[in-house]
C-alpha atoms as a PDB file:
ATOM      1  CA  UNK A   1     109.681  61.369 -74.611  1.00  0.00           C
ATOM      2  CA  UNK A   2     110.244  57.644 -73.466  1.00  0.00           C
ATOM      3  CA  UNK A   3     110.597  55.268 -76.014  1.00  0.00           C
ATOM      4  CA  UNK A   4     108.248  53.024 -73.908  1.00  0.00           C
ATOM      5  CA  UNK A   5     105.368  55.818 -74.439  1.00  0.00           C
ATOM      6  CA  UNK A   6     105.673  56.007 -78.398  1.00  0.00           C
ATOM      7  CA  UNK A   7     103.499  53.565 -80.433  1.00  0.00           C
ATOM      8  CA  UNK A   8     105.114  50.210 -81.753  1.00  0.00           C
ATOM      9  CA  UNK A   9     104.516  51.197 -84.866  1.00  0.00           C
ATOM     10  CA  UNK A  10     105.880  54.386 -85.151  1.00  0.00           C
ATOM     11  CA  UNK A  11     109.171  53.202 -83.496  1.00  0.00           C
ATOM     12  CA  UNK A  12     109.285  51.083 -86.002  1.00  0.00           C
ATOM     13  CA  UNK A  13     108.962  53.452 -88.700  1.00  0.00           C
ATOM     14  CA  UNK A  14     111.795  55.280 -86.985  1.00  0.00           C
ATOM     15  CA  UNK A  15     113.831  52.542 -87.088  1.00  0.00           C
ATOM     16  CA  UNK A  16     113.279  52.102 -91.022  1.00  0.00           C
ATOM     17  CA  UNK A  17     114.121  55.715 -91.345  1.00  0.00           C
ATOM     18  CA  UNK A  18     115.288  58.179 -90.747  1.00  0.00           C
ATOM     19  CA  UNK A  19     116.546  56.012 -88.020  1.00  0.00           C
ATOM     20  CA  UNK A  20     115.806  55.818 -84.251  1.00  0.00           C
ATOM     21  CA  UNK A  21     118.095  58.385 -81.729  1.00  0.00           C
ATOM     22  CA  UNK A  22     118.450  57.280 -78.290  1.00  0.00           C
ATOM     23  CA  UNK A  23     120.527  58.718 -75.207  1.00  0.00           C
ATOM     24  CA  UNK A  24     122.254  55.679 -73.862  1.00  0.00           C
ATOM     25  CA  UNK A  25     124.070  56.895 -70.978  1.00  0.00           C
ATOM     26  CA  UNK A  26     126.414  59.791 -71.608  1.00  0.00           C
ATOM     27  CA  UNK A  27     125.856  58.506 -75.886  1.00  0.00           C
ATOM     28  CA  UNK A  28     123.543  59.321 -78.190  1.00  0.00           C
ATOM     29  CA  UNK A  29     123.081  56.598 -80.990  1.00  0.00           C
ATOM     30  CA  UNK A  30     120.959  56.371 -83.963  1.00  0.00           C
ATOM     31  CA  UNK A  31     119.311  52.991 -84.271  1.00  0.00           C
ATOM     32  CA  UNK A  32     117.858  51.847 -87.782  1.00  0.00           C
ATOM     33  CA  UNK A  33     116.417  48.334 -88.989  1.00  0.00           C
ATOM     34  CA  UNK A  34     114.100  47.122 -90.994  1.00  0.00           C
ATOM     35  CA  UNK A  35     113.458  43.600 -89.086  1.00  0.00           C
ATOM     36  CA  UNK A  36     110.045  43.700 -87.465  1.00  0.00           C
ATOM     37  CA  UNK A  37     111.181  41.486 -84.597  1.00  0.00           C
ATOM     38  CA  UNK A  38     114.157  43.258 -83.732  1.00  0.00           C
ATOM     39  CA  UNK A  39     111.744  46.697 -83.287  1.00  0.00           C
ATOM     40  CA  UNK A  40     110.276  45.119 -80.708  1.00  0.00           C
ATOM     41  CA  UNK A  41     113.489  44.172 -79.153  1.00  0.00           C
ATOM     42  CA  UNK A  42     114.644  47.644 -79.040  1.00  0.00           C
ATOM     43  CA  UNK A  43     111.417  49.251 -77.189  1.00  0.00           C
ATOM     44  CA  UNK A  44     111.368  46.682 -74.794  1.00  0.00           C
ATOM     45  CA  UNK A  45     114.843  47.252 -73.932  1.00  0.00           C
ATOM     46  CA  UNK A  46     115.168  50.973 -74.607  1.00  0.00           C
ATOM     47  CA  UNK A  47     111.620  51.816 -73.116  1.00  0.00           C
ATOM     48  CA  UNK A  48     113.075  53.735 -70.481  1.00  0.00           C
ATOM     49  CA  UNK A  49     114.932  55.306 -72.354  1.00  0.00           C
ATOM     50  CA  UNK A  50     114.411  59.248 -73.379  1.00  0.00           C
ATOM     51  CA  UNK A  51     114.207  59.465 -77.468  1.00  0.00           C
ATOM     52  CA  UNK A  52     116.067  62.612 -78.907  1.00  0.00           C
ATOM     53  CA  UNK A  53     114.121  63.648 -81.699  1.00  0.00           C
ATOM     54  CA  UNK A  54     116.129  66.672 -82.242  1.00  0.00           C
ATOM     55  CA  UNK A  55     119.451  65.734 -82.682  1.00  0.00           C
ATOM     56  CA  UNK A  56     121.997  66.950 -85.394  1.00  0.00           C
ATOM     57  CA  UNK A  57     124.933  64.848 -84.494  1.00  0.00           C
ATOM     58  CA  UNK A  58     125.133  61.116 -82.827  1.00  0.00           C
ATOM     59  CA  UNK A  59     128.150  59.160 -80.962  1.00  0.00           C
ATOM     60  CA  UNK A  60     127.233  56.362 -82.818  1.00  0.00           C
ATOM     61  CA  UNK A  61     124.827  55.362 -86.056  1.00  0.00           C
ATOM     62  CA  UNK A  62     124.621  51.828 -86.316  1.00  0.00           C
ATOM     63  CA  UNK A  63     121.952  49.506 -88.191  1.00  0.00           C
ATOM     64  CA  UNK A  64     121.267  45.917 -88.081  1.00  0.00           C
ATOM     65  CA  UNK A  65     119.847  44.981 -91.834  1.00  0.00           C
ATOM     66  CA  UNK A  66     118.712  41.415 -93.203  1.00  0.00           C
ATOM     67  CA  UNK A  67     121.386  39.669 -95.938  1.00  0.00           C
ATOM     68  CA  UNK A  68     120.130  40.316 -99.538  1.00  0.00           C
ATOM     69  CA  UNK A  69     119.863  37.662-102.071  1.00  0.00           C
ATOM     70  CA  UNK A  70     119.666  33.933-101.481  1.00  0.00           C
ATOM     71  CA  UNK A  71     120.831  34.736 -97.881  1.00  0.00           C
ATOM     72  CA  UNK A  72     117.505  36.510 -97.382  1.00  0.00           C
ATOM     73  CA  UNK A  73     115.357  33.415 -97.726  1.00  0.00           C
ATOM     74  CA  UNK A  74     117.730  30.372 -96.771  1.00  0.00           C
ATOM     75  CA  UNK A  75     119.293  30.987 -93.802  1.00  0.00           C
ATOM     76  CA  UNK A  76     118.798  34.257 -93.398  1.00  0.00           C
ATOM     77  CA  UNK A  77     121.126  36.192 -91.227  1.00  0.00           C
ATOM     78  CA  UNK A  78     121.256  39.524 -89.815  1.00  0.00           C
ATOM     79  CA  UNK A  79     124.177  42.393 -90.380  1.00  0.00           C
ATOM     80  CA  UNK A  80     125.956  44.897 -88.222  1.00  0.00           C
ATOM     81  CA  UNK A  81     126.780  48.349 -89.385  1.00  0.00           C
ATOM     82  CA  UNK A  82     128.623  51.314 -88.186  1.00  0.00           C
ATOM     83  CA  UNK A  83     128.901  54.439 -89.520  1.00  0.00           C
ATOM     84  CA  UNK A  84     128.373  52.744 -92.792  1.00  0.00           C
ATOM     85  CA  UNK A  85     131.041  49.909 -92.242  1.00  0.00           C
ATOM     86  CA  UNK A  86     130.494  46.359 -91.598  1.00  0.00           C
ATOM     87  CA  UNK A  87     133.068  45.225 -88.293  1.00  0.00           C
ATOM     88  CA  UNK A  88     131.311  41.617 -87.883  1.00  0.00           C
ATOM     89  CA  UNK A  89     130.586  38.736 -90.054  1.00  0.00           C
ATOM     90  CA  UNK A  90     126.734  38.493 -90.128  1.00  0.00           C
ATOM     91  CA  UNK A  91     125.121  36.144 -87.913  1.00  0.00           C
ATOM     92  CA  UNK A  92     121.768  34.288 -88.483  1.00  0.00           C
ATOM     93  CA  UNK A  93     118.874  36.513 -88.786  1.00  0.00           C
ATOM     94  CA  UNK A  94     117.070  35.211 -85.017  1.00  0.00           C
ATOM     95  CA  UNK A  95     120.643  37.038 -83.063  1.00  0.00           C
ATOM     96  CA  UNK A  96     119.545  40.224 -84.442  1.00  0.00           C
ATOM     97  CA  UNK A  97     118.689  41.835 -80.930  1.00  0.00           C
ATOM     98  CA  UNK A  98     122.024  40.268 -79.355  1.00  0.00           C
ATOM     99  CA  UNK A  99     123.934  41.429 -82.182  1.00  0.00           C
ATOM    100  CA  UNK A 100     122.731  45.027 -82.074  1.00  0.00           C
ATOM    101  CA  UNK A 101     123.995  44.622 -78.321  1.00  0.00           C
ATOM    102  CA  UNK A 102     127.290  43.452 -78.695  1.00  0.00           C
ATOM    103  CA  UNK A 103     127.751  45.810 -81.845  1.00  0.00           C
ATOM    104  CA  UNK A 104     126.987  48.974 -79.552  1.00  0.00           C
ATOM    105  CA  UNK A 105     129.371  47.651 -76.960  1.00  0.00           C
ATOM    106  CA  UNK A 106     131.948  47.341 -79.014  1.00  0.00           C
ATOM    107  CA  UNK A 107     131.363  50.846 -80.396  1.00  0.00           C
ATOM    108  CA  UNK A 108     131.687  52.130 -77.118  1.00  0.00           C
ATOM    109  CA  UNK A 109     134.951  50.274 -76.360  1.00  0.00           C
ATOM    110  CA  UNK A 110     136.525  50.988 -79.827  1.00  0.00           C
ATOM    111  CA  UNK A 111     135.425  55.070 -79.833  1.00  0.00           C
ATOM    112  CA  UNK A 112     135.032  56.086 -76.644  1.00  0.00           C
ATOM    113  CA  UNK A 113     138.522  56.856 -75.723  1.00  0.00           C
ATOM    114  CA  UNK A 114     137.629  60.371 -73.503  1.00  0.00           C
ATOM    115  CA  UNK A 115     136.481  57.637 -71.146  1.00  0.00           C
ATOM    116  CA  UNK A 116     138.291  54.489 -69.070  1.00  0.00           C
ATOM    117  CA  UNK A 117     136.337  51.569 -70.164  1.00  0.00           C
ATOM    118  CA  UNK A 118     136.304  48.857 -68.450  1.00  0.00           C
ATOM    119  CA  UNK A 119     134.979  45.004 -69.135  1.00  0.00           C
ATOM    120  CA  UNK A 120     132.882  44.887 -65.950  1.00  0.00           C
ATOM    121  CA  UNK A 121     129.509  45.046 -64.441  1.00  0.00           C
ATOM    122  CA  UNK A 122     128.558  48.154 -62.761  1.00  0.00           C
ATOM    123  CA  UNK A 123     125.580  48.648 -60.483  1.00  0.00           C
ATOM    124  CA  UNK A 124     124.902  51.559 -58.011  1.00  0.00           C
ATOM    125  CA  UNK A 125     122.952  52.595 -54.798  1.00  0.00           C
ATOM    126  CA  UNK A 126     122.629  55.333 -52.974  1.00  0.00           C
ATOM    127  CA  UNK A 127     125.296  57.686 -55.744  1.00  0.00           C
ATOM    128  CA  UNK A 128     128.023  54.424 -55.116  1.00  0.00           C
ATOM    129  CA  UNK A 129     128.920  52.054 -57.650  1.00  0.00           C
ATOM    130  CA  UNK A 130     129.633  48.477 -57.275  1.00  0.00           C
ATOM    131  CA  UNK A 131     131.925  47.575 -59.706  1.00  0.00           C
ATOM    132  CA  UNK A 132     132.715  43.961 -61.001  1.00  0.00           C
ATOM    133  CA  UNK A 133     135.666  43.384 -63.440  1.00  0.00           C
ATOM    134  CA  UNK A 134     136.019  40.244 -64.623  1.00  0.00           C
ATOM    135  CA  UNK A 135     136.453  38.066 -67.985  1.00  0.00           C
ATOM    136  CA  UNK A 136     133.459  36.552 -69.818  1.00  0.00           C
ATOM    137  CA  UNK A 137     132.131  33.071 -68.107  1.00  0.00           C
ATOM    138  CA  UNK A 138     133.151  34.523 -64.347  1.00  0.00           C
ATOM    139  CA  UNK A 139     129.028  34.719 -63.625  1.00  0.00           C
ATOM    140  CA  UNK A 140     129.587  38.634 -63.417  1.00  0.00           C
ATOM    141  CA  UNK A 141     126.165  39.025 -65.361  1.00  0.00           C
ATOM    142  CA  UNK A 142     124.255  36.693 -63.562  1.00  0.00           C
ATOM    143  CA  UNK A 143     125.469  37.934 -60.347  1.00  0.00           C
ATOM    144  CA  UNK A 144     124.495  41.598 -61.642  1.00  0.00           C
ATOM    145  CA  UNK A 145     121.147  40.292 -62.700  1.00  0.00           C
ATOM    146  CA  UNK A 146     120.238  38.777 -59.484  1.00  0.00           C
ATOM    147  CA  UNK A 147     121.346  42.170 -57.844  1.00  0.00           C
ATOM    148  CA  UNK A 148     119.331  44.287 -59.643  1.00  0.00           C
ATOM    149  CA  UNK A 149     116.101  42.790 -58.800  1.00  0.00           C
ATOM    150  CA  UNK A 150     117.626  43.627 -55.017  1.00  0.00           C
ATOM    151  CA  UNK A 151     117.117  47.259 -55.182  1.00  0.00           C
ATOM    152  CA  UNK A 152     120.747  47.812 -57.161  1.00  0.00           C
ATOM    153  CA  UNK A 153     120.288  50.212 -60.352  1.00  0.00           C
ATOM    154  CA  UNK A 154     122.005  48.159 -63.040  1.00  0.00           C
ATOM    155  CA  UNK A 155     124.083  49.976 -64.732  1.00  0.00           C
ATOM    156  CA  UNK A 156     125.658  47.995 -67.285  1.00  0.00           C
ATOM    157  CA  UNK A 157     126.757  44.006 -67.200  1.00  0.00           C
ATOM    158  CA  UNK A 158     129.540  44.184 -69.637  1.00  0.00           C
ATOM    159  CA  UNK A 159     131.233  47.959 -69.621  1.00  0.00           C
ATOM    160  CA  UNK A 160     132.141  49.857 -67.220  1.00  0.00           C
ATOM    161  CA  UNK A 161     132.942  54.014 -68.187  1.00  0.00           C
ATOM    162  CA  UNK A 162     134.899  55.287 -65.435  1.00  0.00           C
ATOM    163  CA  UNK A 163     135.321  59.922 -65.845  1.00  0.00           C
ATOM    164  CA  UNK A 164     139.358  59.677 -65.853  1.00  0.00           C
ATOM    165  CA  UNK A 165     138.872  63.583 -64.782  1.00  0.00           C
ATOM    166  CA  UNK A 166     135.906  63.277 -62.149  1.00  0.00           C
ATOM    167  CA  UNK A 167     136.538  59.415 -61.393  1.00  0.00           C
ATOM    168  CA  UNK A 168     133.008  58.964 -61.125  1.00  0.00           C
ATOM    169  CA  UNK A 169     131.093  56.289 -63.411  1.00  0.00           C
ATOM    170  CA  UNK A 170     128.390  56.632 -65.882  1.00  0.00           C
ATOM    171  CA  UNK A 171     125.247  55.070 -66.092  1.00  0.00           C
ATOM    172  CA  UNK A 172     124.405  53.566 -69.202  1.00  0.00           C
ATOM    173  CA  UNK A 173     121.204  51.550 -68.213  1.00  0.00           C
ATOM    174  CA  UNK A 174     121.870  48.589 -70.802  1.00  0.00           C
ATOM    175  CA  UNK A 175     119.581  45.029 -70.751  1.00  0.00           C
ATOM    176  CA  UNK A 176     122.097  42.360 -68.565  1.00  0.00           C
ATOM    177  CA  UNK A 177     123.267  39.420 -71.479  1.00  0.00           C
ATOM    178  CA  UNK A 178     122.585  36.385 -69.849  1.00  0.00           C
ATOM    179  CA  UNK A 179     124.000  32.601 -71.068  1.00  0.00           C
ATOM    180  CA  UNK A 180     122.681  29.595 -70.899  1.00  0.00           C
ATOM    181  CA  UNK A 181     121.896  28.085 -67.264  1.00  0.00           C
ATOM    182  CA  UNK A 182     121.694  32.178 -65.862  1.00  0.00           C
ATOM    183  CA  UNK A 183     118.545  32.139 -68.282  1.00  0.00           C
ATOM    184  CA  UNK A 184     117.070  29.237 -66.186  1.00  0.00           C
ATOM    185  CA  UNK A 185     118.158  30.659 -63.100  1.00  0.00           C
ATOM    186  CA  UNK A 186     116.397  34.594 -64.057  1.00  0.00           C
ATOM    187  CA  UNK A 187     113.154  33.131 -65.107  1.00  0.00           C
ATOM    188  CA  UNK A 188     112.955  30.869 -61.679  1.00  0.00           C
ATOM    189  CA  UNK A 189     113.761  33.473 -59.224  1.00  0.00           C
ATOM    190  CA  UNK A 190     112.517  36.751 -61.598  1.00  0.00           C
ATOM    191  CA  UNK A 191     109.370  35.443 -63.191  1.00  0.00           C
ATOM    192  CA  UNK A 192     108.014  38.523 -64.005  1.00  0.00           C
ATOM    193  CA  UNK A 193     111.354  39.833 -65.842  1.00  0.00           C
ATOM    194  CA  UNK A 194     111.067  40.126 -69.417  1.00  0.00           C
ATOM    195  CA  UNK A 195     113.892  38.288 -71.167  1.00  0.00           C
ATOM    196  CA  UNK A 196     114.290  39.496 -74.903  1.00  0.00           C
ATOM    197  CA  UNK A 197     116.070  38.347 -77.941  1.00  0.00           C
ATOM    198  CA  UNK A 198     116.403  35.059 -77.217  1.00  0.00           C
ATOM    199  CA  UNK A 199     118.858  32.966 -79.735  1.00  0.00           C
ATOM    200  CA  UNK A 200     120.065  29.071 -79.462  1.00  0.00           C
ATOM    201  CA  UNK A 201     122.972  28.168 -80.904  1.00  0.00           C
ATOM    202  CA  UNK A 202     125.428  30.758 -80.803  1.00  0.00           C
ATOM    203  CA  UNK A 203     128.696  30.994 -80.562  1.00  0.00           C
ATOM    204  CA  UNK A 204     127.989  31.341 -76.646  1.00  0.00           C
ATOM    205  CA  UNK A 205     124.828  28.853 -75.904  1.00  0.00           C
ATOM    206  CA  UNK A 206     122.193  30.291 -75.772  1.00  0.00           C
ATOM    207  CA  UNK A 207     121.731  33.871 -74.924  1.00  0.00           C
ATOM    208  CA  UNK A 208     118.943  36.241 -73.819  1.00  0.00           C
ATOM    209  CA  UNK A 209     118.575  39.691 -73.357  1.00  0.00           C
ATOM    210  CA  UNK A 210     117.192  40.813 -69.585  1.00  0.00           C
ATOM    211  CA  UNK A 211     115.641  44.132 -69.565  1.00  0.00           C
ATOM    212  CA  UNK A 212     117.034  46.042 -66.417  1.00  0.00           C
ATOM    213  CA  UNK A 213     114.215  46.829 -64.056  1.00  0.00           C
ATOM    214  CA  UNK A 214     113.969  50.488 -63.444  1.00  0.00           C
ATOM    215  CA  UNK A 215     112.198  53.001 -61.810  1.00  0.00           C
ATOM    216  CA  UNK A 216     110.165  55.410 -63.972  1.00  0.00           C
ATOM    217  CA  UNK A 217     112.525  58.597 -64.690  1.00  0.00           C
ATOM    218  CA  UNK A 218     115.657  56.440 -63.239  1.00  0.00           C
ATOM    219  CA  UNK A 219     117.230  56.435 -66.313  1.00  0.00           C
ATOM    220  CA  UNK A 220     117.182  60.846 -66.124  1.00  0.00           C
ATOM    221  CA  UNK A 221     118.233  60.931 -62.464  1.00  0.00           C
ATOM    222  CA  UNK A 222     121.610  59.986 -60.904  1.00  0.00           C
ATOM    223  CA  UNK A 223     123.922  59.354 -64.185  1.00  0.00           C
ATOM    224  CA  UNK A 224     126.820  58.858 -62.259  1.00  0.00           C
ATOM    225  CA  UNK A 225     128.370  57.578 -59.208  1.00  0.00           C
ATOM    226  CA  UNK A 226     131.143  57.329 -57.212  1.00  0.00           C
ATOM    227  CA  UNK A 227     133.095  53.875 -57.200  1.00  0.00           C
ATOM    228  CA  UNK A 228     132.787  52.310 -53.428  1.00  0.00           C
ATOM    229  CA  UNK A 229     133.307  49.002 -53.666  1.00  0.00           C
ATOM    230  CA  UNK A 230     134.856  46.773 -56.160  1.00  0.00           C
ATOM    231  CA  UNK A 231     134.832  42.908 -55.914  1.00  0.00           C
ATOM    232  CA  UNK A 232     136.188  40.451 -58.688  1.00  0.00           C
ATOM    233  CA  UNK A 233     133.538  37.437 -58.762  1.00  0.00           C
ATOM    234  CA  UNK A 234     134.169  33.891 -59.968  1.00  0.00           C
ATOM    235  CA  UNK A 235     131.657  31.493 -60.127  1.00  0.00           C
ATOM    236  CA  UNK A 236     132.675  28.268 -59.475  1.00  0.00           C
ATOM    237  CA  UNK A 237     129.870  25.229 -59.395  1.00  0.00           C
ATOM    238  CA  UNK A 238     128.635  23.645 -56.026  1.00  0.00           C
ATOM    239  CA  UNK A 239     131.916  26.178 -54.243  1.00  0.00           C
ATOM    240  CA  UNK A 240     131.114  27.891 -50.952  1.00  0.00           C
ATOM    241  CA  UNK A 241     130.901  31.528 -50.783  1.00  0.00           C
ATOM    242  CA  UNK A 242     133.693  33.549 -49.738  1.00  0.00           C
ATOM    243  CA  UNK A 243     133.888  37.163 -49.678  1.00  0.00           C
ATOM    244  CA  UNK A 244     137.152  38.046 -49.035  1.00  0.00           C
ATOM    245  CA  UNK A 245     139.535  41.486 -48.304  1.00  0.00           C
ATOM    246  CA  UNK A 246     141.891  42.352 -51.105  1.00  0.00           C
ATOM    247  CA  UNK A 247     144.948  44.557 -51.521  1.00  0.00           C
ATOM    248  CA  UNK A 248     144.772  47.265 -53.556  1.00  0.00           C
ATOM    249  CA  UNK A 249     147.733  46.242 -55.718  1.00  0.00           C
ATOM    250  CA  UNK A 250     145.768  43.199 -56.844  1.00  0.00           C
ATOM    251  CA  UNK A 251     142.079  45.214 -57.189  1.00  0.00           C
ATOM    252  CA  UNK A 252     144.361  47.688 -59.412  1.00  0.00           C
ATOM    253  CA  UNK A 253     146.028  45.023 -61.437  1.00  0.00           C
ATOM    254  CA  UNK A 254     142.620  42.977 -61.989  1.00  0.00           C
ATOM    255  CA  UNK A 255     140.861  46.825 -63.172  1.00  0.00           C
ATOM    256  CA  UNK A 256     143.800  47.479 -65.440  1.00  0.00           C
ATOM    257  CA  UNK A 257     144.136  43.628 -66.658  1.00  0.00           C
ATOM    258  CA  UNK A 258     140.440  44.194 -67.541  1.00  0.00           C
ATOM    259  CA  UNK A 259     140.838  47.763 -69.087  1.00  0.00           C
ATOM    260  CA  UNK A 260     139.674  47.595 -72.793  1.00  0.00           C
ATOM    261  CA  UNK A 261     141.574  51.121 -73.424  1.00  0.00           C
ATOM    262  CA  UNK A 262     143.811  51.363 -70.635  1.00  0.00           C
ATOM    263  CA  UNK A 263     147.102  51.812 -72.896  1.00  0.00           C
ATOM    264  CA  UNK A 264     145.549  54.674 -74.144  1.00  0.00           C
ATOM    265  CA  UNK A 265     145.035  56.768 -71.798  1.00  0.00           C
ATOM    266  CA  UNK A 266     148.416  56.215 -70.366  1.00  0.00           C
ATOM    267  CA  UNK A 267     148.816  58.092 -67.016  1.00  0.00           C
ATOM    268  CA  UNK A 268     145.897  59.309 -66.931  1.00  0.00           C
ATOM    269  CA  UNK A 269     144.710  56.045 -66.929  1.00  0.00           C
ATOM    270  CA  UNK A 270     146.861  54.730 -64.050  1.00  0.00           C
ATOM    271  CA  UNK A 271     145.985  57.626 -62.048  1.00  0.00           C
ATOM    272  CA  UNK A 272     142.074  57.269 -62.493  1.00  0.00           C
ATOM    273  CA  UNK A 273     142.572  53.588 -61.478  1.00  0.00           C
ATOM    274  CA  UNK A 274     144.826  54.489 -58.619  1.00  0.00           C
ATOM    275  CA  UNK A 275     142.038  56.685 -57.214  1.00  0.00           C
ATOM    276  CA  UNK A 276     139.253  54.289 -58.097  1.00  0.00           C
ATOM    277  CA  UNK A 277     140.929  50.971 -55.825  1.00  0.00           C
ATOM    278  CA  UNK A 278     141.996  54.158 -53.029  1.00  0.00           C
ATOM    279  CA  UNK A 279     138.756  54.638 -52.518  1.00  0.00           C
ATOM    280  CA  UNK A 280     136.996  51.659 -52.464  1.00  0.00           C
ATOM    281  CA  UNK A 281     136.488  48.652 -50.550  1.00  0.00           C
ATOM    282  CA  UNK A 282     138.221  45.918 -52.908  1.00  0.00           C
ATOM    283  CA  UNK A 283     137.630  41.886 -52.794  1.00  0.00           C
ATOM    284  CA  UNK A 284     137.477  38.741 -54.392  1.00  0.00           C
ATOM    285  CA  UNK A 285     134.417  36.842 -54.026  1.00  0.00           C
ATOM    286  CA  UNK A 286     133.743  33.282 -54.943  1.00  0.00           C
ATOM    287  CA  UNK A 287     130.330  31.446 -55.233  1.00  0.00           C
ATOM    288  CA  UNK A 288     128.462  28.756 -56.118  1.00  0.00           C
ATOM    289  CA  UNK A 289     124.990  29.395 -55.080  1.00  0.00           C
ATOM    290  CA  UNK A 290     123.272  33.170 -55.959  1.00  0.00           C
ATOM    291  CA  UNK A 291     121.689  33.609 -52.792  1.00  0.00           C
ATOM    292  CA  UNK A 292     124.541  33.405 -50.513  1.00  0.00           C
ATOM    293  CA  UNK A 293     126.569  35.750 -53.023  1.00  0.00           C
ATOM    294  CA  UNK A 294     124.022  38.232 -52.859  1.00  0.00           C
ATOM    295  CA  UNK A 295     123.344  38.403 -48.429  1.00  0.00           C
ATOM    296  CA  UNK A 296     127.486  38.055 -48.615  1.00  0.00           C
ATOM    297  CA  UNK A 297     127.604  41.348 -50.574  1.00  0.00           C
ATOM    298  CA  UNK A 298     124.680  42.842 -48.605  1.00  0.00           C
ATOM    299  CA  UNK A 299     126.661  42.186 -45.598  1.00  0.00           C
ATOM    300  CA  UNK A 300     129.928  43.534 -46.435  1.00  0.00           C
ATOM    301  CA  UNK A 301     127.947  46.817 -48.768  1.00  0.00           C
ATOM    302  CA  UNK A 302     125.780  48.115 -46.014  1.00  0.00           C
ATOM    303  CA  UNK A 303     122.941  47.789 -49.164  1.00  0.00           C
END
């Protein structure tokens, strides 16, 4: 069953308890929280994704609960829990949805160690993946956005989970986090794009949630692909676009600089990132303007 075909309010009694299980790529997490809003949140997000009402054992079992006590009524702020632990200060109470993000991702990067993970944006076509490593404020997200209302499946904005056997990468079919001016820039060219959790003042600007458009069933078909092309993007304000050929070397050195478990996997790891940048097409691409990034791409992808 799709989350998106289950009633609001029985997701949101599953979310109270006994807690919400959702496959999230090659994952399974269980989801609780009490906040009304952040329900919502979670089956606009996850709607395409397939709830597992049968399952014994999760990856990860996370909740997002409201502060008791005075910090229930003034200020009010949200809290992040793993497996029963607390990794994250809590946040105010209206970051809920963004915080139950970022908590998952960093579940993923601290646990899942049978995979490469990556901080980059992956998209696919056709069973190849696009993938874009690059630190936070390079417009990787926005760029990822834009290119999934362009017939690219969005696979994730932020983590990349690259098979160290296989090579191939997973799907995990995760809402794009978008900052501040990219939030403008979606709800000009996207109008019809719901944007969830939407927070001011954060420690980043204001954020926003952008729930990847898919296909009905494209979250159960094509979990994986093969990595074709990789291309490290920097935004740079008013810049012409230039889509440039890069050794290998420097396309392995930017994957393994951007590697959140790299040392880990020791040569495995190397080797997996060795065959990633052998066979792909590797540049560097910087942009100032969305639209030329995106027919610069087309060009050079064949997409």
């Amino acid at each position: 069953m799709r989350l998106s075909a289950m009633p609001v309010e029985q997701c949101r009694a599953m979310l109270v308890a006994p807690g919400l299980v959702l496959g999230i790529g090659p994952f399974t997490a269980r989801i609780r929280t009490p906040i009304r809003a952040l329900a919502e949140d979670v089956r606009a997000i996850y709607g395409a994704h397939e709830v597992l009402r049968d399952a014994t054992a999760v990856d990860f079992d996370v909740a997002v609960r409201p502060s008791r006590g005075l910090r229930g009524y003034w200020r009010p702020q949200a809290r992040f829990f793993s497996d029963g632990q607390e990794p994250f200060h809590p946040l105010p109470l209206d970051q809920a949805a963004p915080f139950l993000e970022w908590g998952l991702n960093w579940c993923i990067a601290a646990h899942a160690h049978d995979l490469l993970v990556l901080h980059a944006a992956v998209l696919a076509r056709g069973g190849r993946a696009l993938l874009m490593p690059a630190p936070s404020g390079s417009g990787k997200s926005t760029l990822a956005a834009a290119l999934a209302h362009a017939g690219w499946r969005l696979y994730s904005d932020e983590l990349a989970l690259i098979d160290p056997s296989s090579g191939r990468v997973f799907a995990l079919d995760r809402a794009a986090n978008l900052k501040n001016a990219a939030i403008d820039l979606v709800r000009r060219r996207f109008p019809k794009t719901p944007l969830r959790g939407i927070a001011r003042n954060t420690s980043k600007g204001t954020v926003a949630l952008m729930c990847p458009p898919l296909e009905p069933g494209a979250v159960a078909d094509a979990s994986e692909a093969v990595p074709a092309w990789v291309i490290l993007p920097r935004w740079i304000e008013g810049a012409a676009t230039d889509l440039l050929p890069i050794g290998r070397a420097q396309a392995f050195l930017q994957l393994a600089d951007n590697a959140m478990n790299y040392s880990i996997h020791g040569r495995r790891g190397f080797e997996a990132l060795c065959r990633t940048v052998a066979d792909a097409a590797c540049f560097t691409l910087i942009y100032g303007d969305i639209d030329e990034a995106m027919a610069a791409i087309a060009r050079r992808t064949g997409c």
